[in-house]
Protein backbone atom coordinates (compact mmCIF):
# COMPACT_ATOMS: atom_id res chain seq x y z
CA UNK A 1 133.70 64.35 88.42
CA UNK A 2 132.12 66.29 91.76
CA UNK A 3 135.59 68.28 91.67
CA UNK A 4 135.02 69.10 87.84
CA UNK A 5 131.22 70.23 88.85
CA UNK A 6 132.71 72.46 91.61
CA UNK A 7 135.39 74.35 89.25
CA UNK A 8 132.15 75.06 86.70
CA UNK A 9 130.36 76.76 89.43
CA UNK A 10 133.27 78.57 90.61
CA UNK A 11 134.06 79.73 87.01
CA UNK A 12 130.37 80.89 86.56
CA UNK A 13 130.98 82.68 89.53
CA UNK A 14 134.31 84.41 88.21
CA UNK A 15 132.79 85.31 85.14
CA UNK A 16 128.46 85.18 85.37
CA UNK A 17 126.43 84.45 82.37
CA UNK A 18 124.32 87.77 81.31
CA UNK A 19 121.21 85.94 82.89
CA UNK A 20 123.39 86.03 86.66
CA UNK A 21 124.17 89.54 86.14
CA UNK A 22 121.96 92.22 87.45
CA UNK A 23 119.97 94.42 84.86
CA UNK A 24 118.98 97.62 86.12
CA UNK A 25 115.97 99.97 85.35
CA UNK A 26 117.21 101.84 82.37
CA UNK A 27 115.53 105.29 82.93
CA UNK A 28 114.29 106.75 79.31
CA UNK A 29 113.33 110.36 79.60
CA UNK A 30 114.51 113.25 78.13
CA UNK A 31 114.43 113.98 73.96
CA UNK A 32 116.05 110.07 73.19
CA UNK A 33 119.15 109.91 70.65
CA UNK A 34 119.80 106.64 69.24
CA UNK A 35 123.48 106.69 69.54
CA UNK A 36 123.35 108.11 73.31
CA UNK A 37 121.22 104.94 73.76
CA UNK A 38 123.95 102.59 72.21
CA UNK A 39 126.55 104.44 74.25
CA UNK A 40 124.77 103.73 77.05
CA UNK A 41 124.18 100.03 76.33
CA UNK A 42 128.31 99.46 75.45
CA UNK A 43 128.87 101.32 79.34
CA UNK A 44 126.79 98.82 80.48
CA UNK A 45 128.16 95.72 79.17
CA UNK A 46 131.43 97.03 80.08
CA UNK A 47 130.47 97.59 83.82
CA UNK A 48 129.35 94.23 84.21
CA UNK A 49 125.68 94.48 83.59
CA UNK A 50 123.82 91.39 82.27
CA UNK A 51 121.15 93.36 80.62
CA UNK A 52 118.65 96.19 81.58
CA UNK A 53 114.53 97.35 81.69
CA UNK A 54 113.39 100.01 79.13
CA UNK A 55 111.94 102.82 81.59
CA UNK A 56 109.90 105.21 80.61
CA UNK A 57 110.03 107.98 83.22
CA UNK A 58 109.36 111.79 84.35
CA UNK A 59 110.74 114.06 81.67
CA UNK A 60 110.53 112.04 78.62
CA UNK A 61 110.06 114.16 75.02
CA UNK A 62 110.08 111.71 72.67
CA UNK A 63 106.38 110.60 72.06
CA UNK A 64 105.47 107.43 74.43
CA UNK A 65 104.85 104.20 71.96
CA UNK A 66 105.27 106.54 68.67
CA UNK A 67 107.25 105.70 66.05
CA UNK A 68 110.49 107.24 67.42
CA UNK A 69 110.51 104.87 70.34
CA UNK A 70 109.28 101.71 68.48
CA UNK A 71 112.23 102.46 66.25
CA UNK A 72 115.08 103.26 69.46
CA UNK A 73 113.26 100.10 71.40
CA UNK A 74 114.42 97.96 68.46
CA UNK A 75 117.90 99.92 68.34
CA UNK A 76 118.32 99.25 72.25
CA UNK A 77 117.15 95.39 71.49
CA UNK A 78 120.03 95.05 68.60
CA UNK A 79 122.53 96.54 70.57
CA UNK A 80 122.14 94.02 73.47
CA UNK A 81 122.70 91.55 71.19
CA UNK A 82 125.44 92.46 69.83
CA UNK A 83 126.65 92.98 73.04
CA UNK A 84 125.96 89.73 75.02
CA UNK A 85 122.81 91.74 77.32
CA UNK A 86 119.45 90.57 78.24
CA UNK A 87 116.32 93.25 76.85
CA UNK A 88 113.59 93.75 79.14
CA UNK A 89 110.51 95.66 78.13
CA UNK A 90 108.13 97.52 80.69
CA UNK A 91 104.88 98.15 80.13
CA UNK A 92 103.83 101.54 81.05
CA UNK A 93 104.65 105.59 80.63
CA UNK A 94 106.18 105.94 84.10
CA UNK A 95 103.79 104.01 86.63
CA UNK A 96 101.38 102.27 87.46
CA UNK A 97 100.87 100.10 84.57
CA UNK A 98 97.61 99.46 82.59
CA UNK A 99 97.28 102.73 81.08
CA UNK A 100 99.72 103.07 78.33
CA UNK A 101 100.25 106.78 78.95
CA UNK A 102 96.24 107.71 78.63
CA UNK A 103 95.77 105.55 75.25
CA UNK A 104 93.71 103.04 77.02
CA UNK A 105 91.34 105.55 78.53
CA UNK A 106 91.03 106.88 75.11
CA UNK A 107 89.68 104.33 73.14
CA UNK A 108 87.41 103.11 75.78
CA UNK A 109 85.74 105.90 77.27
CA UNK A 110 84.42 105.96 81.10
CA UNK A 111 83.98 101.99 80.49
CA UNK A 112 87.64 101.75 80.88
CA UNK A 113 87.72 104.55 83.29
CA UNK A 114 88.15 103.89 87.47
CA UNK A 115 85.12 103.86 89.02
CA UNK A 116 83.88 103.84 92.49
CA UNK A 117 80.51 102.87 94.11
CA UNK A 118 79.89 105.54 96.24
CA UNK A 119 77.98 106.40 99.61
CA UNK A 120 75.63 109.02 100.42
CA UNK A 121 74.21 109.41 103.98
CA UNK A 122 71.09 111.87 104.06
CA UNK A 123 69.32 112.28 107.15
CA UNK A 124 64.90 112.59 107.35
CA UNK A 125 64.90 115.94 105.82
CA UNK A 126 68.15 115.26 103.50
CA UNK A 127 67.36 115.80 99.47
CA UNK A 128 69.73 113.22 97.22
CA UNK A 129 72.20 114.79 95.15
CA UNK A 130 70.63 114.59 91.20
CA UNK A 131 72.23 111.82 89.56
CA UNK A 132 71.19 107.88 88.68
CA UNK A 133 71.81 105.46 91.83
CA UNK A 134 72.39 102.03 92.04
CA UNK A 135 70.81 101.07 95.03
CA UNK A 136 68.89 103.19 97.91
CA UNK A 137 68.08 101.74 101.50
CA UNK A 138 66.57 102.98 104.33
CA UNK A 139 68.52 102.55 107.43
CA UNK A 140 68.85 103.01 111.74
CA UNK A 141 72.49 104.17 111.92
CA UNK A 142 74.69 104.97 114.70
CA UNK A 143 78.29 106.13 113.90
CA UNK A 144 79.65 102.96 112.11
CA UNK A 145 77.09 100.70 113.32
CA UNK A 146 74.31 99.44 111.20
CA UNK A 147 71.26 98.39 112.97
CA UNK A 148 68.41 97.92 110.47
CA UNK A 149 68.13 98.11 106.74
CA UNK A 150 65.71 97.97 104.19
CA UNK A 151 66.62 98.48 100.23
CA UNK A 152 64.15 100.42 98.70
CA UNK A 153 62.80 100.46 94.55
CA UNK A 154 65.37 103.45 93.27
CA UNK A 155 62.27 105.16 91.14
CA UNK A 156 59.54 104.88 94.16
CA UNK A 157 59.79 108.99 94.47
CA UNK A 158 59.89 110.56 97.91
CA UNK A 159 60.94 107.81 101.05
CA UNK A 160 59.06 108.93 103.97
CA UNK A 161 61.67 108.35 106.57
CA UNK A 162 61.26 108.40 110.54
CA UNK A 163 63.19 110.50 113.04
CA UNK A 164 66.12 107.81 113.41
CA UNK A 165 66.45 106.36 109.95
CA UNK A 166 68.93 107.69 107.44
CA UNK A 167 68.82 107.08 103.61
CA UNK A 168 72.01 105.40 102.04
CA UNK A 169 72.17 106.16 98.38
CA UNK A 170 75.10 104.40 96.16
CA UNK A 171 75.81 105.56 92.67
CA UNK A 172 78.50 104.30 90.57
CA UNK A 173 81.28 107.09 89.82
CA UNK A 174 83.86 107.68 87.45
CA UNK A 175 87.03 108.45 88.86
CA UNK A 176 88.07 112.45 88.10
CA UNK A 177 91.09 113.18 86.11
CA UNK A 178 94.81 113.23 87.20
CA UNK A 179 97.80 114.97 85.82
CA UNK A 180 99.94 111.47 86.94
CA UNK A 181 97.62 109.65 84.32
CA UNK A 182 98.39 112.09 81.51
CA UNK A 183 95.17 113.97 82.45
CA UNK A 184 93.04 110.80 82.02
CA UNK A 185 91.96 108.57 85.24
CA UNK A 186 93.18 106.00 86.19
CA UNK A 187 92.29 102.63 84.11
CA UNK A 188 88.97 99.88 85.04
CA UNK A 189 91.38 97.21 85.91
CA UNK A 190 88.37 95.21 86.95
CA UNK A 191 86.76 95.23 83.23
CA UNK A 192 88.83 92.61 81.08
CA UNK A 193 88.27 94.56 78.11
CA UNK A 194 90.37 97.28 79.43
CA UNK A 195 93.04 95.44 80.12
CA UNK A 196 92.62 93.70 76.87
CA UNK A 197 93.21 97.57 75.20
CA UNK A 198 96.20 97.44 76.84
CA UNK A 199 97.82 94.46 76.02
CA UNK A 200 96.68 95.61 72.11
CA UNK A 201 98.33 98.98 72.54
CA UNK A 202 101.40 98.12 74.46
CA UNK A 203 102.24 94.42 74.22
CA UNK A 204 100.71 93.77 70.70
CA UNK A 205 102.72 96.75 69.69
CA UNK A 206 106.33 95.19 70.85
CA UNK A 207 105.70 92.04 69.54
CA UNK A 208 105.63 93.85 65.89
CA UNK A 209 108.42 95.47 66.58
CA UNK A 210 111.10 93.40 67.94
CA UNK A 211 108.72 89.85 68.86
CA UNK A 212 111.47 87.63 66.45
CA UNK A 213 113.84 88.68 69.53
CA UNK A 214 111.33 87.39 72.46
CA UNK A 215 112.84 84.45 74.63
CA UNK A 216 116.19 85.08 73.57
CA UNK A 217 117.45 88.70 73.69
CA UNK A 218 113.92 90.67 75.01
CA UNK A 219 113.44 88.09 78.46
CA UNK A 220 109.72 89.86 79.51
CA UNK A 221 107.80 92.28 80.49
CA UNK A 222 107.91 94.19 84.05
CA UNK A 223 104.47 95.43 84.76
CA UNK A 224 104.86 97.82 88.00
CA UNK A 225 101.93 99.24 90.62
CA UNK A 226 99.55 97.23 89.53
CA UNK A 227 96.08 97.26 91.46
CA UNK A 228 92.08 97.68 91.39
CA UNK A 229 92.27 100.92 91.80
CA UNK A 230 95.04 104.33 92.23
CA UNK A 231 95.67 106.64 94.99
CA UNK A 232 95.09 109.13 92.49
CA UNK A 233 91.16 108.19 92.13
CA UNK A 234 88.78 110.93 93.33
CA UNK A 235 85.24 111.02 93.33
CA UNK A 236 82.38 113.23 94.88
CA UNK A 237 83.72 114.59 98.26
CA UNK A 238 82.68 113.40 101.41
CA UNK A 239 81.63 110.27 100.28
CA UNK A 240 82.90 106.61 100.80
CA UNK A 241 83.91 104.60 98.13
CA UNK A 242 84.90 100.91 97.21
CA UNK A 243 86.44 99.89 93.65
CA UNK A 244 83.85 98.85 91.30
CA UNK A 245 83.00 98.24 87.99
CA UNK A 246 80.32 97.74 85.54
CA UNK A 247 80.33 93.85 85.13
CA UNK A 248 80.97 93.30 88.87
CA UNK A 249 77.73 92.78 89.90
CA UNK A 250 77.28 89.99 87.25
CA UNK A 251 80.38 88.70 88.78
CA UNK A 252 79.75 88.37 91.80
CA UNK A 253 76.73 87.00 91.39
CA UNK A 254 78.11 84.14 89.30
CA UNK A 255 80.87 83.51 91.70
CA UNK A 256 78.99 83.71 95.25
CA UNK A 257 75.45 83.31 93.96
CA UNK A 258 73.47 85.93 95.55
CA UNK A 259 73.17 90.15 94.78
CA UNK A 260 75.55 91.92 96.51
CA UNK A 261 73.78 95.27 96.23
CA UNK A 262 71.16 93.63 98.64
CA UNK A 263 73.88 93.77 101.71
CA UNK A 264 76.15 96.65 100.13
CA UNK A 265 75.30 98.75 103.44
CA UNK A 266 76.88 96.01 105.36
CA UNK A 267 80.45 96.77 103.18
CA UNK A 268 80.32 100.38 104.45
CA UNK A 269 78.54 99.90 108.57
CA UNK A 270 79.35 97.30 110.89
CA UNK A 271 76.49 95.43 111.16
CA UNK A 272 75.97 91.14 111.72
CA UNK A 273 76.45 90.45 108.41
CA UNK A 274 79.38 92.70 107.80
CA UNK A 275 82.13 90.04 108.09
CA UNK A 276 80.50 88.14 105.47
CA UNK A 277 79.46 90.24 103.26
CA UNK A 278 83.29 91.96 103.10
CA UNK A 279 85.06 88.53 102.87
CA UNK A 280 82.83 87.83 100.15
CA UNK A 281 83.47 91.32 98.09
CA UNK A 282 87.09 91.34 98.54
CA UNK A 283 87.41 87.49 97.66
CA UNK A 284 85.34 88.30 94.61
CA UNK A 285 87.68 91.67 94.34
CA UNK A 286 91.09 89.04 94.60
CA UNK A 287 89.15 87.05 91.56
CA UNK A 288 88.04 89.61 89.29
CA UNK A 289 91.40 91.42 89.23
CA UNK A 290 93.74 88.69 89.39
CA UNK A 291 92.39 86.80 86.29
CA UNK A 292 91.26 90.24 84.75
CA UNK A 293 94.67 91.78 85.02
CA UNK A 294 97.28 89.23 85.82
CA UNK A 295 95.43 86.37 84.13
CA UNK A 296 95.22 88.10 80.87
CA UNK A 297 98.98 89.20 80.81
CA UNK A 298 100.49 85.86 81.98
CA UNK A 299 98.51 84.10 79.58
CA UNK A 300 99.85 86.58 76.60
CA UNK A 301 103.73 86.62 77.72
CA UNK A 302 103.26 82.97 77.95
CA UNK A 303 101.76 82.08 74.51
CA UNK A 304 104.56 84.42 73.20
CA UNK A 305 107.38 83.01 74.99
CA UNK A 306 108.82 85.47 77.38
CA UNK A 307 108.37 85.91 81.11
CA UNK A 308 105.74 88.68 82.77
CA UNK A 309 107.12 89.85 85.97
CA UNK A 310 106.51 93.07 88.58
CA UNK A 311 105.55 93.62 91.42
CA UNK A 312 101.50 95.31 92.82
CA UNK A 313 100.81 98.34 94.52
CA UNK A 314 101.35 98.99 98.31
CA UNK A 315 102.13 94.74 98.60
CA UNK A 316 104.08 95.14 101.53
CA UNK A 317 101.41 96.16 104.11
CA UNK A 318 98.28 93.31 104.23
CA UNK A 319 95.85 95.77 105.00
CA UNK A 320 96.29 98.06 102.24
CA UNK A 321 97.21 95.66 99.55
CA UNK A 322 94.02 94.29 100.01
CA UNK A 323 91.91 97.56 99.64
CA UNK A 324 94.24 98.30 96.66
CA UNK A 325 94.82 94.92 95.11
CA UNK A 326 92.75 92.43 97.04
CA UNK A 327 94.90 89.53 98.04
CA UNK A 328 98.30 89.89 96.02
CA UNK A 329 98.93 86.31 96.72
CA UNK A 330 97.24 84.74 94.08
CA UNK A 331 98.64 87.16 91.26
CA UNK A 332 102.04 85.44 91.43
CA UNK A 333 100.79 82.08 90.05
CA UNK A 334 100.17 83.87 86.62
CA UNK A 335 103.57 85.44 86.53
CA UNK A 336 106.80 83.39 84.90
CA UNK A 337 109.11 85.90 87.08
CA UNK A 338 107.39 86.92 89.80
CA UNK A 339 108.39 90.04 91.44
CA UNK A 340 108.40 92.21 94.65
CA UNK A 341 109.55 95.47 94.92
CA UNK A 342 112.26 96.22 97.62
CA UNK A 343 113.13 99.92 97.21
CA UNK A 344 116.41 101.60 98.93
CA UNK A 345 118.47 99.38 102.11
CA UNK A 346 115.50 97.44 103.51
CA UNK A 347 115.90 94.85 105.93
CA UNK A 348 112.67 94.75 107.38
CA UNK A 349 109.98 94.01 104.92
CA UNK A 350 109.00 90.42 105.42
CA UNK A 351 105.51 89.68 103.94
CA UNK A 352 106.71 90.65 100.22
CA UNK A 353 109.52 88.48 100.42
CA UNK A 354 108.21 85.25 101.82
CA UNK A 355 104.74 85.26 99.36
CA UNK A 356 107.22 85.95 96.61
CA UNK A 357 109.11 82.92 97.50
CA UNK A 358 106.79 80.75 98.07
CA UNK A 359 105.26 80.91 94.69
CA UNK A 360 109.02 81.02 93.29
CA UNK A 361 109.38 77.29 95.13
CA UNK A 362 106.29 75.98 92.81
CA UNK A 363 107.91 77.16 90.00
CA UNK A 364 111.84 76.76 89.88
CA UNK A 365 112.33 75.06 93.85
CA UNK A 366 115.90 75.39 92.86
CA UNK A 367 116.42 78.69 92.34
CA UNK A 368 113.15 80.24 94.38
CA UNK A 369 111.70 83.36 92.71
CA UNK A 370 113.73 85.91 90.82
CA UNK A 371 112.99 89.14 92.70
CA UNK A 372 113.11 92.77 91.49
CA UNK A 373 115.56 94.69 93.60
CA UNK A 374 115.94 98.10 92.62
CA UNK A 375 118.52 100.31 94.99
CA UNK A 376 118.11 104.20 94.71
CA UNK A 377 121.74 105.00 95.08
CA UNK A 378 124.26 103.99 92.53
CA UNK A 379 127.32 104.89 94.46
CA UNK A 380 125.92 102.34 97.43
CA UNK A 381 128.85 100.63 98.78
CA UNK A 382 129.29 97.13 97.68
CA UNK A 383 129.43 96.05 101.48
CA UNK A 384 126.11 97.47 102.12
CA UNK A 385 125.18 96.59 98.67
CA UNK A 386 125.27 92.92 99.17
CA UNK A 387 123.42 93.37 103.06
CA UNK A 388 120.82 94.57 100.58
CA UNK A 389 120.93 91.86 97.85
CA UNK A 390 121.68 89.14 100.48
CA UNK A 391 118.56 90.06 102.54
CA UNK A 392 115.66 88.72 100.44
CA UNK A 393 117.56 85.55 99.67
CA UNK A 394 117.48 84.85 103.42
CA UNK A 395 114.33 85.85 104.51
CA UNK A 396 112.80 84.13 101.36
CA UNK A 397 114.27 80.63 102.69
C-alpha cells in the first residue's frame, strides 16, 4: 500500500495536474485578436503551463472592461477549458488595483478620491493659505519637537500668537491627478464605498460574464499593489501629509474612543504623547483598510467560490509597508491564496516570505501558502530557475 502511495506521487510528479503547474502573468496589451489569444493559450498548454493571469498592461488598445474584452475574457476562459488550464482573473488596468482604470474615481467623485490630511506651519506673522481646515492649534515648536499645544475653535478669526508659538493648520486634501491612474487619482481605499464601486465595476462585471466557470476553470482573482494610499498622491507642496479619509475620524473614534484631531500635532512632532497617539492611528490605519479593502474582497471571492489572492504595496520593507499599507499582516487572513510578490532572482527578502507562510500554515498546514512568483526573464536557466522557486519554500519553513 505505502509503495502504491509513493508511485502516485512520483507519477504526479512525471506528469503535474494543471493546479501543480505554474501559470504565468499573461500580459494583455496591444489591439487584442481573439484567435492570437487562443494561439497563445494552445502554446501554453503545450509548454507545460497549468494555466495563466489575464494582465492588463502598458500599451493595451482594446477598451479596458468594454465589451471587446468581456467578450475575449470569456474566449480566453473557454479555451482553457478546452485545453486542461486554470483561468485567473486580475483585477485592475495595469497596477495598483482598486481603480478599475479611472471608472471608480468616476462615479464617485473626490469621495472616492485619495486624500491627505495635511500640515501647515505658519509662524506669528504667517497668514493661512484660504481654504476650509480641519483643525488649527497653537503650538511651541522646535525642529521636530513639540513642546506645547493648544487646539484652537477653526472660525475664532485672527490667533494672536507670541514670539515662539507657531500655528499648525490641517486641511483635508484631495490627492492631484496622475497620468499612471488614467488621469484620475489614485482611489479612497479607506472609504468602503469605494471599494464597494470597485468590486461592482470589476468583479460584479466577471461574474456576468464567465461566473458559471468560477471554482472550476476561472480559480480567483489577483489583486496587485494594494495600499492606503499611492506613491503617485500629491498634494499642496511643502506640506506633510498622512492618508486620510472622510469617515476616519468616526472611525477612530469608535475603535479607540477618543478624537484624534485633539492630538493630530503629536502624529506630525515628537512630543510625550507621540508614541501613542501614532500606534493608535496606524492600528486604526491596519483596521480601516484591511476590512475596507481586503475584508470586502475576501468576503465577495468567497461567497462566489473562487480564491482572492495578491500581494500589497512596498510589503517587503516594515517601515514603509506600514506608511503605505499599515500592517500587511492582518490582510492575509481575508485572502483564500495569499500572496507575496518576489520579483526577478531574490534570495534575500525574508519578511514577505515568512508572514506569507505563516498565514498559509492556518489555512492549508500541508501545503503552506501558495505564493506569487513572477521571474522577469523567460529565458532564466532552469538551474537558476529552481534557486529562485526553491527559495521561498525554504525560507517559508
Amino acid at each position: 500500500m505505502e509503495a502504491l502511495g509513493l508511485l502516485r506521487v512520483r507519477a504526479k510528479f512525471d506528469d503535474p495536474p494543471a493546479e501543480y503547474r505554474s501559470p504565468p502573468f499573461w500580459a494583455w496589451n496591444d489591439r487584442l485578436q481573439e484567435e492570437e489569444l487562443v494561439r497563445q493559450i494552445r502554446e501554453m498548454k503545450e509548454q507545460g503551463m497549468g494555466g495563466f493571469f489575464i494582465h492588463s498592461r502598458d500599451g493595451l488598445e482594446t477598451e479596458y472592461m468594454g465589451p471587446e474584452w468581456m467578450r475575449l475574457v470569456r474566449s480566453a476562459v473557454e479555451a482553457a477549458e478546452a485545453h486542461g488550464l486554470q483561468a485567473w482573473l486580475y483585477d485592475e488596468d495595469r497596477w495598483p488595483s482598486g481603480f478599475a482604470g479611472g471608472l471608480v474615481q468616476a462615479r464617485g467623485g473626490d469621495a472616492f478620491r485619495a486624500k491627505g490630511l495635511t500640515l501647515e506651519v505658519l509662524p506669528p506673522d504667517g497668514v493661512p493659505t484660504p481654504g476650509a481646515c480641519e483643525a488649527l492649534f497653537k503650538a511651541v515648536i522646535r525642529d521636530r519637537e513639540l513642546f506645547r499645544c493648544e487646539r484652537l475653535p477653526i472660525h475664532a478669526g485672527p490667533v494672536p500668537l507670541k514670539a515662539d508659538e507657531v500655528l499648525l493648520v490641517f486641511r483635508v486634501e484631495v490627492s492631484e491627478r496622475s497620468a499612471w491612474f488614467n488621469n484620475e487619482a489614485p482611489p479612497d481605499h479607506l472609504n468602503p464605498e469605494t471599494v464597494r464601486a470597485f468590486i461592482d465595476i470589476t468583479y460584479e462585471a466577471y461574474k456576468r460574464e464567465v461566473g458559471e466557470h468560477f471554482g472550476r476553470i476561472v480559480r480567483g482573482v489577483f489583486s496587485d499593489e494594494s495600499s492606503v494610499h499611492d506613491r503617485h498622491c500629491r498634494f499642496t507642496e511643502g506640506r506633510g501629509w498622512i492618508p486620510w479619509s472622510g469617515s476616519f475620524p468616526d472611525f477612530f473614534r469608535e475603535r479607540r474612543g477618543y478624537d484624534l484631531l485633539d492630538f493630530v500635532p503629536y502624529l506630525y512632532f515628537n512630543g510625550e504623547l507621540s508614541p501613542q497617539t501614532r500606534h493608535d492611528y496606524w492600528r486604526t490605519i491596519t483596521e480601516r483598510f484591511s476590512e475596507s479593502y481586503s475584508g470586502q474582497l475576501g468576503e465577495w471571492c468567497g461567497k462566489n467560490g473562487i480564491a482572492f489572492t495578491g500581494h500589497y504595496l512596498w510589503e517587503n520593507n516594515l517601515g514603509t509597508a506600514t506608511r503605505v499599507c499599515g500592517a500587511v499582516m492582518p490582510n492575509y487572513r481575508y485572502q483564500q491564496v495569499p500572496g507575496i510578490d518576489l520579483l526577478g532572482e531574490q534570495t534575500n527578502e525574508y519578511i514577505t516570505v515568512k508572514q506569507c507562510s505563516r498565514r498559509g500554515e492556518s489555512i492549508r498546514p500541508e501545503i503552506r501558502a501558495q505564493r506569487n512568483v513572477r521571474l522577469h526573464r523567460l529565458g532564466l536557466h532552469l538551474r537558476r530557475s529552481a534557486v529562485a522557486w526553491g527559495f521561498p519554500v525554504c525560507a517559508g519553513r
